[in-house]
PDB file of N, CA and C in Angstrom:
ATOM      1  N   UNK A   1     -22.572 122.864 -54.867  1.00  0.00           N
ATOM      2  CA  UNK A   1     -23.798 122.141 -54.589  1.00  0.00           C
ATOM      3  C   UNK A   1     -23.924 120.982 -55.576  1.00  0.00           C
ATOM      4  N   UNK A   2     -24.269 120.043 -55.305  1.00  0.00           N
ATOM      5  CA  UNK A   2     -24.231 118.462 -55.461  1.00  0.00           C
ATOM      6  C   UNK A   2     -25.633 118.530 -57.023  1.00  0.00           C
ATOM      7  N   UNK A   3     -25.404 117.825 -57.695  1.00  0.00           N
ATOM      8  CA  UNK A   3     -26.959 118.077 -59.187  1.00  0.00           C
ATOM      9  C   UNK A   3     -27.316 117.154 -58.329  1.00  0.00           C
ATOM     10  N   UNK A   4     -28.822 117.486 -59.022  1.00  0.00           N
ATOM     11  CA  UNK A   4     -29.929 116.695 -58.331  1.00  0.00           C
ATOM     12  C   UNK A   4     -30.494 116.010 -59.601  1.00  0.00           C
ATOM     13  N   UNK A   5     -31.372 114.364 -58.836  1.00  0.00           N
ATOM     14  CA  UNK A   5     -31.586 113.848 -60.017  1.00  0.00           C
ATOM     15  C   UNK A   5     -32.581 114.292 -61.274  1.00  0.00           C
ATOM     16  N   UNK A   6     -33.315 115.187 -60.770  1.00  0.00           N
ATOM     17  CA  UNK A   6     -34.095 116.360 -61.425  1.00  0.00           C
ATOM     18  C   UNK A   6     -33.461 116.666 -62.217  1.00  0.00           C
ATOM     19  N   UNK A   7     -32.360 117.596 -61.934  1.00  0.00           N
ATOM     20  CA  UNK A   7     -31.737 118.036 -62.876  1.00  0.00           C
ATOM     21  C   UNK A   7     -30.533 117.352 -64.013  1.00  0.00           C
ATOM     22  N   UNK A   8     -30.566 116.318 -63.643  1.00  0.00           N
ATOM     23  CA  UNK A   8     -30.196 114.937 -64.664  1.00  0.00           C
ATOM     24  C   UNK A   8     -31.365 114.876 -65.829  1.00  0.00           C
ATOM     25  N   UNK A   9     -32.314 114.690 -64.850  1.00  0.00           N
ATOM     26  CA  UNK A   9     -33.608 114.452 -65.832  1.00  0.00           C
ATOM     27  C   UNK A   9     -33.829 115.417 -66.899  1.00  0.00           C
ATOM     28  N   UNK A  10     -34.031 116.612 -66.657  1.00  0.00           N
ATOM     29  CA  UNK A  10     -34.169 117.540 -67.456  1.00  0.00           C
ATOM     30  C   UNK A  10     -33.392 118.373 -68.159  1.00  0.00           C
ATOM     31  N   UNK A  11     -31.618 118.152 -67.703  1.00  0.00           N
ATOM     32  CA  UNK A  11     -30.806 118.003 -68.907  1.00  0.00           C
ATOM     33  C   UNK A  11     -30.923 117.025 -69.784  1.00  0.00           C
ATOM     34  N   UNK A  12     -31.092 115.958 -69.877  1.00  0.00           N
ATOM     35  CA  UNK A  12     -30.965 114.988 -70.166  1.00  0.00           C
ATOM     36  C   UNK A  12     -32.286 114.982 -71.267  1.00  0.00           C
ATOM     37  N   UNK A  13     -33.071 115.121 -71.272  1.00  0.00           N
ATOM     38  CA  UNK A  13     -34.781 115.532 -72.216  1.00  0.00           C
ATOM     39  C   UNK A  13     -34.149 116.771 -73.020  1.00  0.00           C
ATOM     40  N   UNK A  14     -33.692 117.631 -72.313  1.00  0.00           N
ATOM     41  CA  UNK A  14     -33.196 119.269 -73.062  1.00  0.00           C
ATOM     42  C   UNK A  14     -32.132 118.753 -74.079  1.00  0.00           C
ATOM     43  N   UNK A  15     -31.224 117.680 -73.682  1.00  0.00           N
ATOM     44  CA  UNK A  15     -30.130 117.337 -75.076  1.00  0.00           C
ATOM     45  C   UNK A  15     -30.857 116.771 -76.096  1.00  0.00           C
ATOM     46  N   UNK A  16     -32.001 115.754 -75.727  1.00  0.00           N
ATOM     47  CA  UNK A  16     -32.719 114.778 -76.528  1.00  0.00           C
ATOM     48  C   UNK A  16     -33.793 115.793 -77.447  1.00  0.00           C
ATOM     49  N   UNK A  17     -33.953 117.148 -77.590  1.00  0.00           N
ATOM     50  CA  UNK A  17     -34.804 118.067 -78.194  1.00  0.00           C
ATOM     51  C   UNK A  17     -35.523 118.630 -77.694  1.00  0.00           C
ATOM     52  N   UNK A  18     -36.220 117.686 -76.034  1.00  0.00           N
ATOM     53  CA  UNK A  18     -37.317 118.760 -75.859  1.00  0.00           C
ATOM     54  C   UNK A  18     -37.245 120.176 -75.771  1.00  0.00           C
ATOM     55  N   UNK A  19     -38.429 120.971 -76.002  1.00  0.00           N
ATOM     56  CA  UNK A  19     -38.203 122.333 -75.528  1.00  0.00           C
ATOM     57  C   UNK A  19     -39.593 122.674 -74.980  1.00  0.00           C
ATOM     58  N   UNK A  20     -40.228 121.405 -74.864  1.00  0.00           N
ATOM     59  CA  UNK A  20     -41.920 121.541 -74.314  1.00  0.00           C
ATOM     60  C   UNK A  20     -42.324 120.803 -73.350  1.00  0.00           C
ATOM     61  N   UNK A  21     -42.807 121.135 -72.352  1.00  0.00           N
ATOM     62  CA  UNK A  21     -43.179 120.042 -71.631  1.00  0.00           C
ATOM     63  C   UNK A  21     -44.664 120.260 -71.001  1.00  0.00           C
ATOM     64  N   UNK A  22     -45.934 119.719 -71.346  1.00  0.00           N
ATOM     65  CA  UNK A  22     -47.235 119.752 -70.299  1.00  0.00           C
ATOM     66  C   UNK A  22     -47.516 118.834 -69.183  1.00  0.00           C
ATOM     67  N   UNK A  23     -47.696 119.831 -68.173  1.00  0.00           N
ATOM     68  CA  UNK A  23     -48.321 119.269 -66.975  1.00  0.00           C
ATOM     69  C   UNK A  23     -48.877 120.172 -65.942  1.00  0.00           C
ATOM     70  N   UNK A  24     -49.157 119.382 -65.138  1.00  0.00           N
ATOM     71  CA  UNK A  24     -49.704 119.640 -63.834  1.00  0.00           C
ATOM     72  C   UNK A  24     -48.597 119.486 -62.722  1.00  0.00           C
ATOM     73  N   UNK A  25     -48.409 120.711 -61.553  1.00  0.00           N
ATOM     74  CA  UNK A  25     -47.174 120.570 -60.675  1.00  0.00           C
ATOM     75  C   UNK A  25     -47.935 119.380 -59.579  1.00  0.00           C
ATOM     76  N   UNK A  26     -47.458 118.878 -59.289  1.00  0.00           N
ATOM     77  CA  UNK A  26     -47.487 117.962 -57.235  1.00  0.00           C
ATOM     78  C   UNK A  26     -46.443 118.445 -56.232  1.00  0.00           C
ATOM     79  N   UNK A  27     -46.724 117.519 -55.163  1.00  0.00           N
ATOM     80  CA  UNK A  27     -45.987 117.582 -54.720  1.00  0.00           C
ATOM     81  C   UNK A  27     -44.861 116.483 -55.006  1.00  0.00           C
ATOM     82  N   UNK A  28     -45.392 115.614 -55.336  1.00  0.00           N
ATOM     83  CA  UNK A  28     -44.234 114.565 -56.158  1.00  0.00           C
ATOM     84  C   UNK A  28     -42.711 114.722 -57.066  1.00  0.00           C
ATOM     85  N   UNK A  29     -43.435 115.839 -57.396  1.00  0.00           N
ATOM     86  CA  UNK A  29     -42.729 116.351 -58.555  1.00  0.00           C
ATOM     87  C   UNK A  29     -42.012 117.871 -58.061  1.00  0.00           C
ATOM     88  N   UNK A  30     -41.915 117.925 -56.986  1.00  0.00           N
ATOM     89  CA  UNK A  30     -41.371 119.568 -57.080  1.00  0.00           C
ATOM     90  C   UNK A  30     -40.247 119.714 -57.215  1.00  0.00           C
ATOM     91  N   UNK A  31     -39.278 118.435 -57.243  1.00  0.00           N
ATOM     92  CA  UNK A  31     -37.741 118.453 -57.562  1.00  0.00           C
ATOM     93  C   UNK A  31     -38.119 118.656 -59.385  1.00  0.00           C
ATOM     94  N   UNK A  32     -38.724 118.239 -59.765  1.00  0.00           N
ATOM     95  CA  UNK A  32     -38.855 118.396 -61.113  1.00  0.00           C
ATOM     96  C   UNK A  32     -39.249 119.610 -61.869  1.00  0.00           C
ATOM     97  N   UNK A  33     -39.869 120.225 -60.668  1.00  0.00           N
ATOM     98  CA  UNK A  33     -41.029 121.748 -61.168  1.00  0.00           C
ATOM     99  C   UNK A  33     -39.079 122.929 -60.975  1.00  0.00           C
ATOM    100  N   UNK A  34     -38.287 122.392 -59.766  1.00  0.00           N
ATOM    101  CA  UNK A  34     -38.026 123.556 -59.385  1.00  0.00           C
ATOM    102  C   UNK A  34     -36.714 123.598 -60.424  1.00  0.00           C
ATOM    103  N   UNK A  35     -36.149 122.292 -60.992  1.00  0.00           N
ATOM    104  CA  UNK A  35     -35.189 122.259 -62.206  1.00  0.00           C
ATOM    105  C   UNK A  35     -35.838 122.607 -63.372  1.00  0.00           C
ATOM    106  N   UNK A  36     -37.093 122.985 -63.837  1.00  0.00           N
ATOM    107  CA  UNK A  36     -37.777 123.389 -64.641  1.00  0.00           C
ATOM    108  C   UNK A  36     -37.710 124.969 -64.482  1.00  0.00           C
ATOM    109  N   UNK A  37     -37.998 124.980 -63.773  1.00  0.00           N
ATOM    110  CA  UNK A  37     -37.920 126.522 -63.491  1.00  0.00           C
ATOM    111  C   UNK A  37     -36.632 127.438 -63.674  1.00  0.00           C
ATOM    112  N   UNK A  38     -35.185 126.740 -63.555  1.00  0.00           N
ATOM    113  CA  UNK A  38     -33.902 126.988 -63.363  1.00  0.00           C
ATOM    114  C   UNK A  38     -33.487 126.985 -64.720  1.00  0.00           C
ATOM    115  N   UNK A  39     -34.787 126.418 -65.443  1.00  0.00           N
ATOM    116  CA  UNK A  39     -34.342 126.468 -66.718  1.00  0.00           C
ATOM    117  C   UNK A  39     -35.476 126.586 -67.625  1.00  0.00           C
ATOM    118  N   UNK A  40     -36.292 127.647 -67.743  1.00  0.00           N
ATOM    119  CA  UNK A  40     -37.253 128.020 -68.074  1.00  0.00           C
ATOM    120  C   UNK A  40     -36.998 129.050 -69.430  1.00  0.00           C
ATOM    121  N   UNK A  41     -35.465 129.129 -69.741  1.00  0.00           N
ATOM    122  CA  UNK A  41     -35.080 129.905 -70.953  1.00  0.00           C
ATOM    123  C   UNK A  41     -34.926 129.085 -72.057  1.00  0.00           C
ATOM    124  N   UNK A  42     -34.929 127.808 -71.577  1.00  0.00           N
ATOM    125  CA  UNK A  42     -34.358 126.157 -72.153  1.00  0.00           C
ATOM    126  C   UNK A  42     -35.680 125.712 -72.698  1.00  0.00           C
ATOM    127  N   UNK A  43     -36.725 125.097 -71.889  1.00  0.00           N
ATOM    128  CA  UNK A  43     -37.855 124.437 -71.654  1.00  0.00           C
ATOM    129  C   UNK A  43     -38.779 124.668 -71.113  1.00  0.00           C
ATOM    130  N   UNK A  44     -39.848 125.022 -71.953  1.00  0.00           N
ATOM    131  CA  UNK A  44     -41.419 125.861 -71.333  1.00  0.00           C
ATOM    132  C   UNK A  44     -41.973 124.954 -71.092  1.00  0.00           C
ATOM    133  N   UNK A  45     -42.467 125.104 -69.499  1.00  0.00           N
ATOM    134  CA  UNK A  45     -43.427 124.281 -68.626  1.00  0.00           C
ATOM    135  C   UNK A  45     -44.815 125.020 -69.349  1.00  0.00           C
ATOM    136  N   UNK A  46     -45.953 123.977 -69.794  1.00  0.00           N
ATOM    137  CA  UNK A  46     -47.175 124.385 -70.053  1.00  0.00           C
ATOM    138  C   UNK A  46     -48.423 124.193 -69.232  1.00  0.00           C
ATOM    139  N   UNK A  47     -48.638 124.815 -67.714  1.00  0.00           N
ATOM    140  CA  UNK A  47     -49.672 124.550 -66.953  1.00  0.00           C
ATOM    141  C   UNK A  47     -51.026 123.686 -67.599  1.00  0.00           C
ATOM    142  N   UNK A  48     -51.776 122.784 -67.672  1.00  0.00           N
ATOM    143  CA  UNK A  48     -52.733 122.133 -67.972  1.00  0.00           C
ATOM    144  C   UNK A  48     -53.754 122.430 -66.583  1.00  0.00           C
ATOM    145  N   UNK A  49     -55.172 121.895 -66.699  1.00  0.00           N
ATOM    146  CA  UNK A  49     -55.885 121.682 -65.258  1.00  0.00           C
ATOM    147  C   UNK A  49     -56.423 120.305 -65.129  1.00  0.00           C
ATOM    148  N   UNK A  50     -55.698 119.814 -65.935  1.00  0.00           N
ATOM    149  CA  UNK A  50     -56.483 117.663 -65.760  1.00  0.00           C
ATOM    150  C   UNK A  50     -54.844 117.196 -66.816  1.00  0.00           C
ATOM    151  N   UNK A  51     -54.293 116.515 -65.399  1.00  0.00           N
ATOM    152  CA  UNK A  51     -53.643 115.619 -65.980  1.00  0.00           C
ATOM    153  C   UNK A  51     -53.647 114.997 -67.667  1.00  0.00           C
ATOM    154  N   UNK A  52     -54.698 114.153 -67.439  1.00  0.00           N
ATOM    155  CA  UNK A  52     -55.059 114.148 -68.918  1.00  0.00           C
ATOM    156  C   UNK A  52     -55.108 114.555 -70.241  1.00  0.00           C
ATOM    157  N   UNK A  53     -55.353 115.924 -70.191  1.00  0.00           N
ATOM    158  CA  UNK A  53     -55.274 116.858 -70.602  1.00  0.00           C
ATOM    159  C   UNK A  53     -53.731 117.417 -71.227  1.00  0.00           C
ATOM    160  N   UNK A  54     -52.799 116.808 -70.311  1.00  0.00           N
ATOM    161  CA  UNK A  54     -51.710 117.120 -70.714  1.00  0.00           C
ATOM    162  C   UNK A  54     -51.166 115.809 -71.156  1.00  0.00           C
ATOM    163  N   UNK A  55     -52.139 114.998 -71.423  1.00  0.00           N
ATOM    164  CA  UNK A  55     -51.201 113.857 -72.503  1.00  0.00           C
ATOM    165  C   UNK A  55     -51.710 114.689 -73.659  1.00  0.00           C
ATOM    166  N   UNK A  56     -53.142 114.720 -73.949  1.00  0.00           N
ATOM    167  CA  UNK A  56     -53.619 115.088 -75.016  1.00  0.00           C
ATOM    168  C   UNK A  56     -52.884 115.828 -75.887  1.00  0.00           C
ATOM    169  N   UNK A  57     -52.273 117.204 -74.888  1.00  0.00           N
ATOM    170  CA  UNK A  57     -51.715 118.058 -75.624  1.00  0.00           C
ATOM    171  C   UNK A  57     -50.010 117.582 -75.988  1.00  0.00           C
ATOM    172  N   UNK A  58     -49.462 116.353 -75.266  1.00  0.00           N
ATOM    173  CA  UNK A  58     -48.663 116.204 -75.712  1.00  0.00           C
ATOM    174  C   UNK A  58     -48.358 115.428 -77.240  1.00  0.00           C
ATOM    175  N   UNK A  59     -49.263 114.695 -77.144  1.00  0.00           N
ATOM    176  CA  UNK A  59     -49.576 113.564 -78.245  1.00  0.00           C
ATOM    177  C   UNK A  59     -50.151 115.088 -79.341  1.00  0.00           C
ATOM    178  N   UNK A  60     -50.716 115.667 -79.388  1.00  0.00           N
ATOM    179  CA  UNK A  60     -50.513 116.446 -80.285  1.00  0.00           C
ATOM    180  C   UNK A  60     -49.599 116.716 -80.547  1.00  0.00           C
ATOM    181  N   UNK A  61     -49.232 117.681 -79.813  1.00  0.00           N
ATOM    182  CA  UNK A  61     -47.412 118.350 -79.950  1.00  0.00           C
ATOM    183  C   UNK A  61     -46.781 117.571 -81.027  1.00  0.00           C
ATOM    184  N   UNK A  62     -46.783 116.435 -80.445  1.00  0.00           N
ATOM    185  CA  UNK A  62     -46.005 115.390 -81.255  1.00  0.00           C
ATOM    186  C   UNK A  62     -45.987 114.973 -82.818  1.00  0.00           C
ATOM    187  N   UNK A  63     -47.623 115.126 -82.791  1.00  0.00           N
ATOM    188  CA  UNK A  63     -47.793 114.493 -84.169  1.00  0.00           C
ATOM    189  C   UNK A  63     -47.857 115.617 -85.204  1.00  0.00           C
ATOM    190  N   UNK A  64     -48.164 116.957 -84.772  1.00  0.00           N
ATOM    191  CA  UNK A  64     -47.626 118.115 -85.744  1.00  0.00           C
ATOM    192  C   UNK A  64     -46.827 119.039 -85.631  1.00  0.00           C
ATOM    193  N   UNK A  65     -45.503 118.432 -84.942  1.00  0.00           N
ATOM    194  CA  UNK A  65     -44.142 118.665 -85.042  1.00  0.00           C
ATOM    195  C   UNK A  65     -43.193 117.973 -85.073  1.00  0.00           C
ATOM    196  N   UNK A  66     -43.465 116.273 -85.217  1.00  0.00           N
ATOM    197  CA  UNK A  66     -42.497 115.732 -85.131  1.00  0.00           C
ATOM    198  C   UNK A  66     -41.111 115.920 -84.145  1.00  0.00           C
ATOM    199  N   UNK A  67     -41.562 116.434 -83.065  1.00  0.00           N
ATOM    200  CA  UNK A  67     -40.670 116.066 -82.047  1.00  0.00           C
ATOM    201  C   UNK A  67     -41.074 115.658 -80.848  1.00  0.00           C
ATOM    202  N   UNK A  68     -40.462 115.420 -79.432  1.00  0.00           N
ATOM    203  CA  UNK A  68     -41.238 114.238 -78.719  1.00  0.00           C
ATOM    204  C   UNK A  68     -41.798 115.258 -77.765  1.00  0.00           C
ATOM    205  N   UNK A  69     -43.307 114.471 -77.530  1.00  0.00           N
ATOM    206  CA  UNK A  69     -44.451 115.082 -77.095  1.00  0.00           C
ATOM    207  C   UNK A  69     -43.974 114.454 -75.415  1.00  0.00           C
ATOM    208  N   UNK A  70     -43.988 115.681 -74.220  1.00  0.00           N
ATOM    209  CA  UNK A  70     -43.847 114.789 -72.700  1.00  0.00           C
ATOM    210  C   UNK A  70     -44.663 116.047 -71.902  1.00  0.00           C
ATOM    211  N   UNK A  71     -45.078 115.086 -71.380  1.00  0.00           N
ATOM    212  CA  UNK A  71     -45.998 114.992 -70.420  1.00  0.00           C
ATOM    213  C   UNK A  71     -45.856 115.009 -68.827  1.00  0.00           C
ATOM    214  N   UNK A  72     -46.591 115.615 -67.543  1.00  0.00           N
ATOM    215  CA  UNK A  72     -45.781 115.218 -66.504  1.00  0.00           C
ATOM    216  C   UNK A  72     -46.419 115.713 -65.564  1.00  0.00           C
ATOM    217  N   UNK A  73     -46.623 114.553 -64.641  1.00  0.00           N
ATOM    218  CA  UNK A  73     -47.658 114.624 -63.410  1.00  0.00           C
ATOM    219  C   UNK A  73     -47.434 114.031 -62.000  1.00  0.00           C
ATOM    220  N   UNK A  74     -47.432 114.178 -60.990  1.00  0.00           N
ATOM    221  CA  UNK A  74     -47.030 113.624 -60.018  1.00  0.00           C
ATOM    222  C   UNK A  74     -47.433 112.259 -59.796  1.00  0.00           C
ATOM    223  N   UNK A  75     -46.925 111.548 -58.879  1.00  0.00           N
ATOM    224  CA  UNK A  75     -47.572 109.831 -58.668  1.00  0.00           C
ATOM    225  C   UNK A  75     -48.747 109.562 -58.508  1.00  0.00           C
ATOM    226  N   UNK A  76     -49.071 108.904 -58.188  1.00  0.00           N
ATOM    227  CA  UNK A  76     -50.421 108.303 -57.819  1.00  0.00           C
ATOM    228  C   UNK A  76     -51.789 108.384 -59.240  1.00  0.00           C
ATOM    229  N   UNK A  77     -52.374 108.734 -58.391  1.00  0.00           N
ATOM    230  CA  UNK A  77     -53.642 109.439 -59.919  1.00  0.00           C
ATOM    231  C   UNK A  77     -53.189 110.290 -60.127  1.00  0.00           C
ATOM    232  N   UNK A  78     -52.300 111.166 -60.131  1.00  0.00           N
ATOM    233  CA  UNK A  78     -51.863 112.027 -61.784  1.00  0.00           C
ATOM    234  C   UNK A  78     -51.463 111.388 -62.857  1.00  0.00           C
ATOM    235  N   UNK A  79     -50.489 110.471 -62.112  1.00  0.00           N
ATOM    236  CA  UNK A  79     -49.461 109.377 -63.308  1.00  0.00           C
ATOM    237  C   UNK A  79     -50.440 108.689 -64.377  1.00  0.00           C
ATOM    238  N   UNK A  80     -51.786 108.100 -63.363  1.00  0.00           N
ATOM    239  CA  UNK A  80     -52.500 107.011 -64.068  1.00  0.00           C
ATOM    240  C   UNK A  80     -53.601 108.125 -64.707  1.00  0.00           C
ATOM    241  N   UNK A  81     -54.095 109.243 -64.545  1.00  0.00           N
ATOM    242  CA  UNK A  81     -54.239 110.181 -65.396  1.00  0.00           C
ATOM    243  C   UNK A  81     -53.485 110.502 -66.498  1.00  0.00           C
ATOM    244  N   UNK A  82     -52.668 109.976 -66.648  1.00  0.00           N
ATOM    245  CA  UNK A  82     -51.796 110.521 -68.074  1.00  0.00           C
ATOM    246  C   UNK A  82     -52.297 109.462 -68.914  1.00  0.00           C
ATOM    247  N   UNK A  83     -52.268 108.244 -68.400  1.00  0.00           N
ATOM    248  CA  UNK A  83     -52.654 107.118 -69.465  1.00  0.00           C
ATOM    249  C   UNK A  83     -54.054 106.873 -69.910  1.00  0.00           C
ATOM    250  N   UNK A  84     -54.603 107.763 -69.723  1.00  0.00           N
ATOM    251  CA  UNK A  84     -56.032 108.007 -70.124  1.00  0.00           C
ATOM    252  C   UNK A  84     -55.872 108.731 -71.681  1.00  0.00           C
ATOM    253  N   UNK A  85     -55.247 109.899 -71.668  1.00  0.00           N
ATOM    254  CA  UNK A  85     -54.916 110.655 -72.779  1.00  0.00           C
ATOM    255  C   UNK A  85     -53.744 110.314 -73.486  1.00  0.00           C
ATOM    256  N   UNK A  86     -53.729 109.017 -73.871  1.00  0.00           N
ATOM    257  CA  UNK A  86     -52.770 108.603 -75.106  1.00  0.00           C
ATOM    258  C   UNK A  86     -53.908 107.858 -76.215  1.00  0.00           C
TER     259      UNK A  86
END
């Protein structure tokens, strides 16, 4: 079976350190939710309930651990929900 660009993506964050990620699922995103999931021993998905909400907690993350804070929401107003909480 052929990788998907999902799963580019989220190898690709998993080499770079992450091991955290907050958001909210879409439908936008379910190539993203379901390579998350495939690798859920790797990188803990952190359910949020407002987009927003999961910048907040990323930009924390970030600043008292020094490693990179991500965030992740489907298109439309989820996306532009994230840029509220930076």
């Amino acid at each position: 079976m052929a990788t998907t660009a999902a799963e580019v993506l989220i190898d690709t964050i998993y080499d770079w350190g992450v091991d955290t990620i907050f958001g909210l699922p879409g439908d936008g995103i379910n190539g993203i939710m379901e390579a998350l999931r495939l690798r859920q021993d790797k990188i803990r998905f952190i359910q949020v309930r407002h987009e927003e909400a999961a910048a907040f907690m990323a930009c924390a993350y970030a600043k008292y651990t020094g490693k990179l804070g991500v965030c992740l929401a489907t298109s439309g107003p989820g996306g532009l929900h994230l840029l509220n909480g930076k």
